[in-house]
Protein backbone atom coordinates (compact mmCIF):
# COMPACT_ATOMS: atom_id res chain seq x y z
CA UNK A 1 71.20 65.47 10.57
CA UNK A 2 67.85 67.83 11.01
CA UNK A 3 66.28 65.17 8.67
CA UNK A 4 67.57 61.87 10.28
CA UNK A 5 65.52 63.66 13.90
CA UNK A 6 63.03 64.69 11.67
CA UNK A 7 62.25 61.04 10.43
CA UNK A 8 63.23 59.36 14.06
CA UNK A 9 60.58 61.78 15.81
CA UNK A 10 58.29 60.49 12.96
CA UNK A 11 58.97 57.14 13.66
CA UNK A 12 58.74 57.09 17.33
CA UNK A 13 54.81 58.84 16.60
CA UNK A 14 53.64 56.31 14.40
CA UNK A 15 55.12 53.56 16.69
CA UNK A 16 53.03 54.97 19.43
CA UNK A 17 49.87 55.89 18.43
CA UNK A 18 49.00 52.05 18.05
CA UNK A 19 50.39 51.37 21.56
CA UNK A 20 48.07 54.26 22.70
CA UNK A 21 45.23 52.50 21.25
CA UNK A 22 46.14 48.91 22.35
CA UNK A 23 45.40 50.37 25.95
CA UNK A 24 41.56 50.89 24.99
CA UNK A 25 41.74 47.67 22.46
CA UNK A 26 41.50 47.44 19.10
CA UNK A 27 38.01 45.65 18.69
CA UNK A 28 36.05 48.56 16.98
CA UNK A 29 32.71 47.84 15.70
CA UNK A 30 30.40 50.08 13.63
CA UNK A 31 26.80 50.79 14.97
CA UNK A 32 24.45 52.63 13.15
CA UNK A 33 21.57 54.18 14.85
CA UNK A 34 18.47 53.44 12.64
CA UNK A 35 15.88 56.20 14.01
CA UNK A 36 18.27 59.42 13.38
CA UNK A 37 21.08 58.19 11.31
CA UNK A 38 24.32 58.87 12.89
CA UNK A 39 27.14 56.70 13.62
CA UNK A 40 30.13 55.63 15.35
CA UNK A 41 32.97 53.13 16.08
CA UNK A 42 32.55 51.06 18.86
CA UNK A 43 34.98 49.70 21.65
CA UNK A 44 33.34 46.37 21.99
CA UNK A 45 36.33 44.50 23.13
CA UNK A 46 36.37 46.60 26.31
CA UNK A 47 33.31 48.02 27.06
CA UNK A 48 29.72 45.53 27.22
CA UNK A 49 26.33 47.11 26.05
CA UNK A 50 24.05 48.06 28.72
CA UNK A 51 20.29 47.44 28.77
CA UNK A 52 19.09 50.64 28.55
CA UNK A 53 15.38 50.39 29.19
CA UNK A 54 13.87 51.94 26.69
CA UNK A 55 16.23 54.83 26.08
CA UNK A 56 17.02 55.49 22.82
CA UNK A 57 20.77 55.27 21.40
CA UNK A 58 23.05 52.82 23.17
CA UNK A 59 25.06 52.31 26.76
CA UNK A 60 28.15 50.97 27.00
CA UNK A 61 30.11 50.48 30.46
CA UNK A 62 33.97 49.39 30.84
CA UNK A 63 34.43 45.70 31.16
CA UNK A 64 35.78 45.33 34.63
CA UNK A 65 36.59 49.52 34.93
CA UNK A 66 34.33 52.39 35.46
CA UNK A 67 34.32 54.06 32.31
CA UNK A 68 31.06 54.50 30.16
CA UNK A 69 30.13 55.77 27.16
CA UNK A 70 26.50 56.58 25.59
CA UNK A 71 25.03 57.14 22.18
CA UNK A 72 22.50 59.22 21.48
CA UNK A 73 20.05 61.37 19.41
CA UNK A 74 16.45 62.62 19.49
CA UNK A 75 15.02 65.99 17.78
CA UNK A 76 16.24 69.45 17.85
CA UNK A 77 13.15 71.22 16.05
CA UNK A 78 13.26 74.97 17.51
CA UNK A 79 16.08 74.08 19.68
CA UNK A 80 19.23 76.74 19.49
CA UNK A 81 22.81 75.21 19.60
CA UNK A 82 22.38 77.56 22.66
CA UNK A 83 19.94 76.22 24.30
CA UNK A 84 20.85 72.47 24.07
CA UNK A 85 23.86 72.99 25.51
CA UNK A 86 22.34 74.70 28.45
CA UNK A 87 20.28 72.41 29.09
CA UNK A 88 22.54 69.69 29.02
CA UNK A 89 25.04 71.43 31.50
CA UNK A 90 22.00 71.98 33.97
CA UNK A 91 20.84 68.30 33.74
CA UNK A 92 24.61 67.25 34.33
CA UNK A 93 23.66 67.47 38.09
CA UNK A 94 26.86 68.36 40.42
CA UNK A 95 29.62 69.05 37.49
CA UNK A 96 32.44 71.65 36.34
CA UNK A 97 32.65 72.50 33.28
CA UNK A 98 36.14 72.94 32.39
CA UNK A 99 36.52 73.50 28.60
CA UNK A 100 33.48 74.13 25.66
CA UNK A 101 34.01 74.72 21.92
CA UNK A 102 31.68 74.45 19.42
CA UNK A 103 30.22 76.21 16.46
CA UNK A 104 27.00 77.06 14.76
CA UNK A 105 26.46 72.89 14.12
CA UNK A 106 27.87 71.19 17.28
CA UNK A 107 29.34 71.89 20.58
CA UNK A 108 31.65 69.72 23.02
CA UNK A 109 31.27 70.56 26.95
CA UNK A 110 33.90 68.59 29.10
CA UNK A 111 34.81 68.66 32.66
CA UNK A 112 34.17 66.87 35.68
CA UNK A 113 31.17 65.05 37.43
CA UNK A 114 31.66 65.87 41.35
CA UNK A 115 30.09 63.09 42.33
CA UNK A 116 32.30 60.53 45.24
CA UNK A 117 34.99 63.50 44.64
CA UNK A 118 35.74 66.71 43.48
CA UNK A 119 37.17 66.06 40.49
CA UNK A 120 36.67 62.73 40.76
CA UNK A 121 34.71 61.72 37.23
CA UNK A 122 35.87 63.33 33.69
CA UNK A 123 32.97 64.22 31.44
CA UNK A 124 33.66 64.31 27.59
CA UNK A 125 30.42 65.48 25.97
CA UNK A 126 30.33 66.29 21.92
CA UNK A 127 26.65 67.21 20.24
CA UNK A 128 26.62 67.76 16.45
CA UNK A 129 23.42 68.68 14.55
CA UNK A 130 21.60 67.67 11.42
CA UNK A 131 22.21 69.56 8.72
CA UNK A 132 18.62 70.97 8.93
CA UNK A 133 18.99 71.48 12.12
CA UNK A 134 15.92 69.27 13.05
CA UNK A 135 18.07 66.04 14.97
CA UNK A 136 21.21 66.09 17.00
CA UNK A 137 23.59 63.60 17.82
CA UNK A 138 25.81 63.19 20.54
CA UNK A 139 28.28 60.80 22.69
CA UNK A 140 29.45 61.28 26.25
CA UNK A 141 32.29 59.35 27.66
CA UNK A 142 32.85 59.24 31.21
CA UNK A 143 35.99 57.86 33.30
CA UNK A 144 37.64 58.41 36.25
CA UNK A 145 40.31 61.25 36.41
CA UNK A 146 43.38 59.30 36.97
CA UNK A 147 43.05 57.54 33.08
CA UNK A 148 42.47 59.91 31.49
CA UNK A 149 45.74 59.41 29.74
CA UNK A 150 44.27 55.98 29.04
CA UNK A 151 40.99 57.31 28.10
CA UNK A 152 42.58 60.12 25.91
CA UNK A 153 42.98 58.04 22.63
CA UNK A 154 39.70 56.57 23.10
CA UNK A 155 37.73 60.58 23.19
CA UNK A 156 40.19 61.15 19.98
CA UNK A 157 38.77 57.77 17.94
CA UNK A 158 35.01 59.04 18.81
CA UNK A 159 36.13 62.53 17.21
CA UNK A 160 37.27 61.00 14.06
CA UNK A 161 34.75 58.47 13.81
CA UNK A 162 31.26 60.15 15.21
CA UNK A 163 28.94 61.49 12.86
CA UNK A 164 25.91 64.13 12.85
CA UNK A 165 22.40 62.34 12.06
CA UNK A 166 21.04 62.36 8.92
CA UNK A 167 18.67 65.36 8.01
């Protein structure tokens, strides 16, 4: 009996986890970045590239939603862990920062962007470092708070699939 559960409650996981997904899309592309060398899986079904002027990395924004999600990397020569991650959390503007983790190679800073609303905008931030320590990578996904059920799946894929630049 404990086995026939065990294998239904497996089941019913595997069965969802693509449903989850289908809610984001299933269009991933790869992208490369060709100036520090880290990558990622891209939503391209959902989200359309925005011109970013100039800025390095890439913008995406959430065909017909709010969400967004950028790309990017630059150098990190005599930069602590430390200190990019203050820096980023001071540049954030108006935001809470509701949960951090990281270790001596990356970091992840998430919370909100009180910008119409408290609470309003989620803020998903991961940073990972060269191996040298001379680059950093990092994404940030933003959406509003009320998907983030929807939005969940699509922060998990960028985990898995986001990588540090190349040293």
């Amino acid at each position: 009996m404990f086995r026939q559960i065990a294998l239904l409650v497996t089941a019913l996981s595997i069965g969802m986890a693509p449903a989850a997904l289908a809610q984001i899309g299933a269009g991933f592309k790869p992208y490369l970045d060709s100036t520090y060398g880290y990558s990622a899986q891209l939503p391209l079904d959902d989200f359309a590239v925005v011109d970013p002027q100039g800025t390095p990395g890439i913008a995406l924004r959430e065909i017909g939603g709010q969400a967004t999600i950028n790309l990017y990397g630059g150098p990190a020569a005599g930069m602590t862990r430390d200190a990019l991650e203050q820096r980023l959390e001071a540049g954030a503007g108006t935001s809470t920062t509701t949960y951090r983790a990281g270790g001596n190679s990356w970091f992840v800073l998430s919370g909100y962007y009180d910008r119409a609303q408290p609470q309003d905008t989620i803020f998903y931030t991961k940073v990972l470092f060269s191996a040298d320590q001379q680059t950093f990578s990092a994404f940030e996904i933003t959406f509003p708070a009320g998907d983030k059920p929807r939005f969940a799946p699509l922060v998990e894929h960028f985990e898995d699939t986001f990588t540090r630049p190349r040293p």
